[in-house]
PDB file of N, CA and C in Angstrom:
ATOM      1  N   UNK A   1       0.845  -1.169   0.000  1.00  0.00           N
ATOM      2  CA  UNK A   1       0.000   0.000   0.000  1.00  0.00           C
ATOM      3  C   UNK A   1       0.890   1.231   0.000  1.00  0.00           C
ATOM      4  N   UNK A   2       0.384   2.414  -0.718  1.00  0.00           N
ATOM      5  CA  UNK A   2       1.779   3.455  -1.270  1.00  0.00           C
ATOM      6  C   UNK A   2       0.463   4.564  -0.384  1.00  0.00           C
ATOM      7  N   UNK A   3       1.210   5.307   0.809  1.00  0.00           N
ATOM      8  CA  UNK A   3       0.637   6.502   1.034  1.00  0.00           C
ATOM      9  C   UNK A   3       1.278   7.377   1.312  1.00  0.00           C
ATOM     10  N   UNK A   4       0.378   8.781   0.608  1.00  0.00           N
ATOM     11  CA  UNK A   4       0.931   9.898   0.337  1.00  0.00           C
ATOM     12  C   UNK A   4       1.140  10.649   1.908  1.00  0.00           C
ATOM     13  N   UNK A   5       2.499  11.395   1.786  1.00  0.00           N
ATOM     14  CA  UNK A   5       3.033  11.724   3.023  1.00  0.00           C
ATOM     15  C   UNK A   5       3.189  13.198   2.783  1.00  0.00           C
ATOM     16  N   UNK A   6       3.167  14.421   3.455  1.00  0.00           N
ATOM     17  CA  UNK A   6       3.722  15.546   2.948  1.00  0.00           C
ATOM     18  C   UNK A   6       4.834  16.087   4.526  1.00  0.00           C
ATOM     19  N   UNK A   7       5.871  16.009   3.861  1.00  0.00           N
ATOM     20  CA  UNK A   7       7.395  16.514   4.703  1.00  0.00           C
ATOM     21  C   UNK A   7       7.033  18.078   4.378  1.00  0.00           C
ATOM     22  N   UNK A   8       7.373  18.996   5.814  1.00  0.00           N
ATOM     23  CA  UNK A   8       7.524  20.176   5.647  1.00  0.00           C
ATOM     24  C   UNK A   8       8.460  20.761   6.823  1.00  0.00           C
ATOM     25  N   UNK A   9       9.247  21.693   6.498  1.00  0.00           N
ATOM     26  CA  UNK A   9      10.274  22.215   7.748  1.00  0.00           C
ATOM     27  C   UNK A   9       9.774  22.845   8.971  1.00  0.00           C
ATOM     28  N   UNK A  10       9.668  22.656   9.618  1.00  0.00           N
ATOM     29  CA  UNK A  10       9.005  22.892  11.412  1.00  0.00           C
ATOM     30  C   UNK A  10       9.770  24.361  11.848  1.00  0.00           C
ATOM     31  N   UNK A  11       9.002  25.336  11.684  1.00  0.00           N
ATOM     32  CA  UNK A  11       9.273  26.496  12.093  1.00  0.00           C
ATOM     33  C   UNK A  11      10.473  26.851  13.181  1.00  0.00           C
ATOM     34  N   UNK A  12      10.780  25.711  13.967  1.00  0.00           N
ATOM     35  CA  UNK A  12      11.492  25.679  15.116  1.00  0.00           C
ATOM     36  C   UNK A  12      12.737  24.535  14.922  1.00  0.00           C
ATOM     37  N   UNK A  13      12.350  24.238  13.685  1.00  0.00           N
ATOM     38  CA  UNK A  13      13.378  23.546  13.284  1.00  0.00           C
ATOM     39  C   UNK A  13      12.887  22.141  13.352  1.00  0.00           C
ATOM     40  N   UNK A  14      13.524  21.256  12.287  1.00  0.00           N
ATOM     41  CA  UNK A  14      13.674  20.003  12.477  1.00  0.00           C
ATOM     42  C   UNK A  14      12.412  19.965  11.306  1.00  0.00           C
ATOM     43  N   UNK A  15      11.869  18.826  11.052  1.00  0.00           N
ATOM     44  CA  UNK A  15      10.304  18.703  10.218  1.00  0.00           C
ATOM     45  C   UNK A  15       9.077  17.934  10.582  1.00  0.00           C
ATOM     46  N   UNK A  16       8.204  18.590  10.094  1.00  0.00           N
ATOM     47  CA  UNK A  16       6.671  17.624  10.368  1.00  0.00           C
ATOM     48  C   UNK A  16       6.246  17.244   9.249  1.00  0.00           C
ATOM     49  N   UNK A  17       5.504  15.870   9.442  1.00  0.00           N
ATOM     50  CA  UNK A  17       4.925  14.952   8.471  1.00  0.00           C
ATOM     51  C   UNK A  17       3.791  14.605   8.489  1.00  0.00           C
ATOM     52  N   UNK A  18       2.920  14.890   7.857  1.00  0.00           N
ATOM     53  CA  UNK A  18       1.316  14.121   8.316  1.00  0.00           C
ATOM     54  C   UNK A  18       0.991  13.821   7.005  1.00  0.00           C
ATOM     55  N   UNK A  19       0.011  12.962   7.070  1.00  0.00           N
ATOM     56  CA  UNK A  19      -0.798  12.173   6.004  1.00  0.00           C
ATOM     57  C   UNK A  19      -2.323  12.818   5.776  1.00  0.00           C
ATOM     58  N   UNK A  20      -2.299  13.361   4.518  1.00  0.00           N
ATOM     59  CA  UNK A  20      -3.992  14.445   4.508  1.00  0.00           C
ATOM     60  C   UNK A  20      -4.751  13.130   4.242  1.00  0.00           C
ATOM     61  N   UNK A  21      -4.763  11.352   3.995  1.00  0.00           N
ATOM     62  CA  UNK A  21      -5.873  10.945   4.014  1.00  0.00           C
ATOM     63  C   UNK A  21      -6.192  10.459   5.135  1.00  0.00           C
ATOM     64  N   UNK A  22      -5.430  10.130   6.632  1.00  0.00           N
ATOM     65  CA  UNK A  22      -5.673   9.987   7.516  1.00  0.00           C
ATOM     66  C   UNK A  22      -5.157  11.165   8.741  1.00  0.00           C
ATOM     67  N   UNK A  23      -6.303  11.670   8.582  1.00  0.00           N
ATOM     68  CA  UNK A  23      -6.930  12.873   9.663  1.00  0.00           C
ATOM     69  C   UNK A  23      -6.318  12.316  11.231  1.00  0.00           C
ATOM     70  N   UNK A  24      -5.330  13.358  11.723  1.00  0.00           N
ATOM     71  CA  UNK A  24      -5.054  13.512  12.447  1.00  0.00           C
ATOM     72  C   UNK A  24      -3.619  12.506  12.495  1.00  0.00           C
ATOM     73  N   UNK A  25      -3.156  12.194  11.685  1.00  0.00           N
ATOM     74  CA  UNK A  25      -1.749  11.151  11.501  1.00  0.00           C
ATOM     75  C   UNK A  25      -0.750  12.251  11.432  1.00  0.00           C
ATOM     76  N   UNK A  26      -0.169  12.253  12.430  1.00  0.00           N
ATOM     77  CA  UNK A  26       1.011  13.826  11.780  1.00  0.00           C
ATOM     78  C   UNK A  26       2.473  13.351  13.242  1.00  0.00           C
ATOM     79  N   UNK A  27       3.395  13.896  12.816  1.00  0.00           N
ATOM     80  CA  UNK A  27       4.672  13.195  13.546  1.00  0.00           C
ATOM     81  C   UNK A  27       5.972  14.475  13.096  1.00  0.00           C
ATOM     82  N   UNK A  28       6.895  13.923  13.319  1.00  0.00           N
ATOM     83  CA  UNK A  28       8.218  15.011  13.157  1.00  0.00           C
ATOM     84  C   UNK A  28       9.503  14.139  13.485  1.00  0.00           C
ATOM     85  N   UNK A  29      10.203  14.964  13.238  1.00  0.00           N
ATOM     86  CA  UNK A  29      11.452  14.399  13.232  1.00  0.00           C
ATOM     87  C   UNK A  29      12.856  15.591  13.533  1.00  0.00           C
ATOM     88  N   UNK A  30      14.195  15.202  13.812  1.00  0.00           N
ATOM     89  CA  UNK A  30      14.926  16.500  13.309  1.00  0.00           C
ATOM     90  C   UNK A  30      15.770  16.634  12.023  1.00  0.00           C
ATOM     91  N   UNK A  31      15.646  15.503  11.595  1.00  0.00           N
ATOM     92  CA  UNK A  31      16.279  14.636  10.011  1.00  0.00           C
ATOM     93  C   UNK A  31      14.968  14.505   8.976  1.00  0.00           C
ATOM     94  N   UNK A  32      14.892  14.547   8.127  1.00  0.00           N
ATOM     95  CA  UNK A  32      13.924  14.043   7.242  1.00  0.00           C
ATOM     96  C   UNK A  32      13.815  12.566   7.230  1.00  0.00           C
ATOM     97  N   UNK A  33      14.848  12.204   7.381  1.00  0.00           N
ATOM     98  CA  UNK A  33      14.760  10.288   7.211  1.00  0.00           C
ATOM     99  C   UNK A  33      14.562   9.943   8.797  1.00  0.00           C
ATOM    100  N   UNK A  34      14.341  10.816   9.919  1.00  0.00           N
ATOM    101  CA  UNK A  34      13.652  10.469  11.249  1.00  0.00           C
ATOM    102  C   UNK A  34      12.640  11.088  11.174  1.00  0.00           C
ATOM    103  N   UNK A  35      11.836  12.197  10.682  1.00  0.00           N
ATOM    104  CA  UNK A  35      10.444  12.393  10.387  1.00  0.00           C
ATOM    105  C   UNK A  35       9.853  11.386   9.464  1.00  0.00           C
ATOM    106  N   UNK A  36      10.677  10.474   8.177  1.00  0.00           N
ATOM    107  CA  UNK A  36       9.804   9.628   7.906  1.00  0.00           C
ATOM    108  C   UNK A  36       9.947   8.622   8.505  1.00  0.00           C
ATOM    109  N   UNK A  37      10.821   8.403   9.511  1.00  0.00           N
ATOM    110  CA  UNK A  37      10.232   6.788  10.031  1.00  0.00           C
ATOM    111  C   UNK A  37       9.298   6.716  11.351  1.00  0.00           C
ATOM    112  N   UNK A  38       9.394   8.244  11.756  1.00  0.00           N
ATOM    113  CA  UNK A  38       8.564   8.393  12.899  1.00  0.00           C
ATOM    114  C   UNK A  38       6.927   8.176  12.287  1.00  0.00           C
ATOM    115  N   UNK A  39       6.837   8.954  10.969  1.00  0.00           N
ATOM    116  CA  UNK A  39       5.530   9.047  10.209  1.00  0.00           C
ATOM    117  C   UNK A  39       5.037   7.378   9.973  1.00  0.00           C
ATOM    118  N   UNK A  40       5.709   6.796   9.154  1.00  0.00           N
ATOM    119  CA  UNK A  40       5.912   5.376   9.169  1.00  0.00           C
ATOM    120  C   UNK A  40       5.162   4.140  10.116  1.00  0.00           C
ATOM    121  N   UNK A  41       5.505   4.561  11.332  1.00  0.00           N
ATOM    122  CA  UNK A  41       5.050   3.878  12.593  1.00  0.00           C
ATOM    123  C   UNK A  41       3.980   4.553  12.870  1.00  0.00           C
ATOM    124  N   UNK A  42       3.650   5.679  12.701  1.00  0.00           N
ATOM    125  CA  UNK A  42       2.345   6.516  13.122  1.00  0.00           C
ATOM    126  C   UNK A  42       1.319   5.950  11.911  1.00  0.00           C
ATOM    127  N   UNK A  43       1.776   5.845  10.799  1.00  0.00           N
ATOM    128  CA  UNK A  43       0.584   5.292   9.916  1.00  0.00           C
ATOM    129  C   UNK A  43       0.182   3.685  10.494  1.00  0.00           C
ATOM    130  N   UNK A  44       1.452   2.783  10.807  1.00  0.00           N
ATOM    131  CA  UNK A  44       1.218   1.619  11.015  1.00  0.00           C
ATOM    132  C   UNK A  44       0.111   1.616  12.895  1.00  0.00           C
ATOM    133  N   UNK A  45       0.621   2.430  13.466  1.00  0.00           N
ATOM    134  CA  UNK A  45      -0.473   2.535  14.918  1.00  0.00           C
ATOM    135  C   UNK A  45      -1.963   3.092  14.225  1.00  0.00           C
ATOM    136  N   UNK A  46      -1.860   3.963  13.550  1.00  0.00           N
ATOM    137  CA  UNK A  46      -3.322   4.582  13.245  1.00  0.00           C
ATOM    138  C   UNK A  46      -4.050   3.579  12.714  1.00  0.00           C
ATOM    139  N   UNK A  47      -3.835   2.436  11.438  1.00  0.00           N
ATOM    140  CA  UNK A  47      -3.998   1.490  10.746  1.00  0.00           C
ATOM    141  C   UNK A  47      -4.423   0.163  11.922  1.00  0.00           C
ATOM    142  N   UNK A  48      -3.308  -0.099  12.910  1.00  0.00           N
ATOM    143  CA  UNK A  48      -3.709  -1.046  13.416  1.00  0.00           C
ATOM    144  C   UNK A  48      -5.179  -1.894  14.032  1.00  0.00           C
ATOM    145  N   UNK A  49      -6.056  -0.702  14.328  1.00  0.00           N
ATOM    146  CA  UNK A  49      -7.540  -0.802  14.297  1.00  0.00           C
ATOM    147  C   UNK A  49      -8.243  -1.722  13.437  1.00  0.00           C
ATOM    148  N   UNK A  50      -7.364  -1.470  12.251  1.00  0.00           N
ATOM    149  CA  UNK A  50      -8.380  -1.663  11.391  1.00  0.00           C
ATOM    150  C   UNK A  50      -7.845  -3.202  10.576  1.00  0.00           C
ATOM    151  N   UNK A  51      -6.315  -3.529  10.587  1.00  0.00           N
ATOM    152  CA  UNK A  51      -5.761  -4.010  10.454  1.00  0.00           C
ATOM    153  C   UNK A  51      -5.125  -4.983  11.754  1.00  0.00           C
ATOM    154  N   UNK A  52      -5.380  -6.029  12.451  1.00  0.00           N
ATOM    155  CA  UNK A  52      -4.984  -5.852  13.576  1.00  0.00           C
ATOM    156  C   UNK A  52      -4.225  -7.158  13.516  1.00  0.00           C
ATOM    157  N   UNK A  53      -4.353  -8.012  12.372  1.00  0.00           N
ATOM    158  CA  UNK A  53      -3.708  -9.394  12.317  1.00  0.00           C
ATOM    159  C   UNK A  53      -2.667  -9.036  10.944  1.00  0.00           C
ATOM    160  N   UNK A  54      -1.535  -9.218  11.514  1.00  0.00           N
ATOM    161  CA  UNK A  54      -0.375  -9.150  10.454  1.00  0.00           C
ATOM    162  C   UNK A  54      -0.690  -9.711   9.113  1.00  0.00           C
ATOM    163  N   UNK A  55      -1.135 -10.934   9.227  1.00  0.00           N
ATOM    164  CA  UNK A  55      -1.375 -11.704   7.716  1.00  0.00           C
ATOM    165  C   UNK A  55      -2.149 -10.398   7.151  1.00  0.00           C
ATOM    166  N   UNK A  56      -3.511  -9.389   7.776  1.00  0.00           N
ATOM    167  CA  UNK A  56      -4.038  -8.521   6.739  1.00  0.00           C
ATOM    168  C   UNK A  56      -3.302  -6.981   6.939  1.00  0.00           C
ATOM    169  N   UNK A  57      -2.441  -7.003   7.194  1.00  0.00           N
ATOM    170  CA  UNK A  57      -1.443  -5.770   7.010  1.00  0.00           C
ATOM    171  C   UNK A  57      -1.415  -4.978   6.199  1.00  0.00           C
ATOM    172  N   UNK A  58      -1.263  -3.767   5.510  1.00  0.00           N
ATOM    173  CA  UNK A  58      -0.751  -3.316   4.517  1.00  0.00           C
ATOM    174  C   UNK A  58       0.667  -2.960   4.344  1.00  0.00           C
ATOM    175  N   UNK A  59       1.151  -3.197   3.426  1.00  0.00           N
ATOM    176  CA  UNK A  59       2.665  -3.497   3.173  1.00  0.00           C
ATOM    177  C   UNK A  59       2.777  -1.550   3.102  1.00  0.00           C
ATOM    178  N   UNK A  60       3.689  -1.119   3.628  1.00  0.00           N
ATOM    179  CA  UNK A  60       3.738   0.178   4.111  1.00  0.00           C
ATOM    180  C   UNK A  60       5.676   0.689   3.561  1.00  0.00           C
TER     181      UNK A  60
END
């Protein structure tokens, strides 16, 4: 499953990441490649609800 992420620079430094199709998914980092893996795990917790047995996962 491919979801769209938008990286932007955090006024205070470092960056924030959230996902506009899941409302309220948003994370940061002070690296871009630690804002996306923080984002990463925040999609996989938000998802887990809904997804809760690995075999139906979405490949992320």
């Amino acid at each position: 499953m491919r979801i769209k992420v938008i990286l932007e620079p955090a006024e205070e430094g470092g960056y924030t990441v959230y996902v506009p199709s899941l409302p309220g998914c948003v994370s940061e980092g002070e690296t871009e490649e630690e804002a996306l893996a923080n984002i990463k795990e925040a999609i996989e917790l938000y998802l887990e609800p809904i997804f809760p047995y690995p075999s139906f996962s979405p490949q992320t």
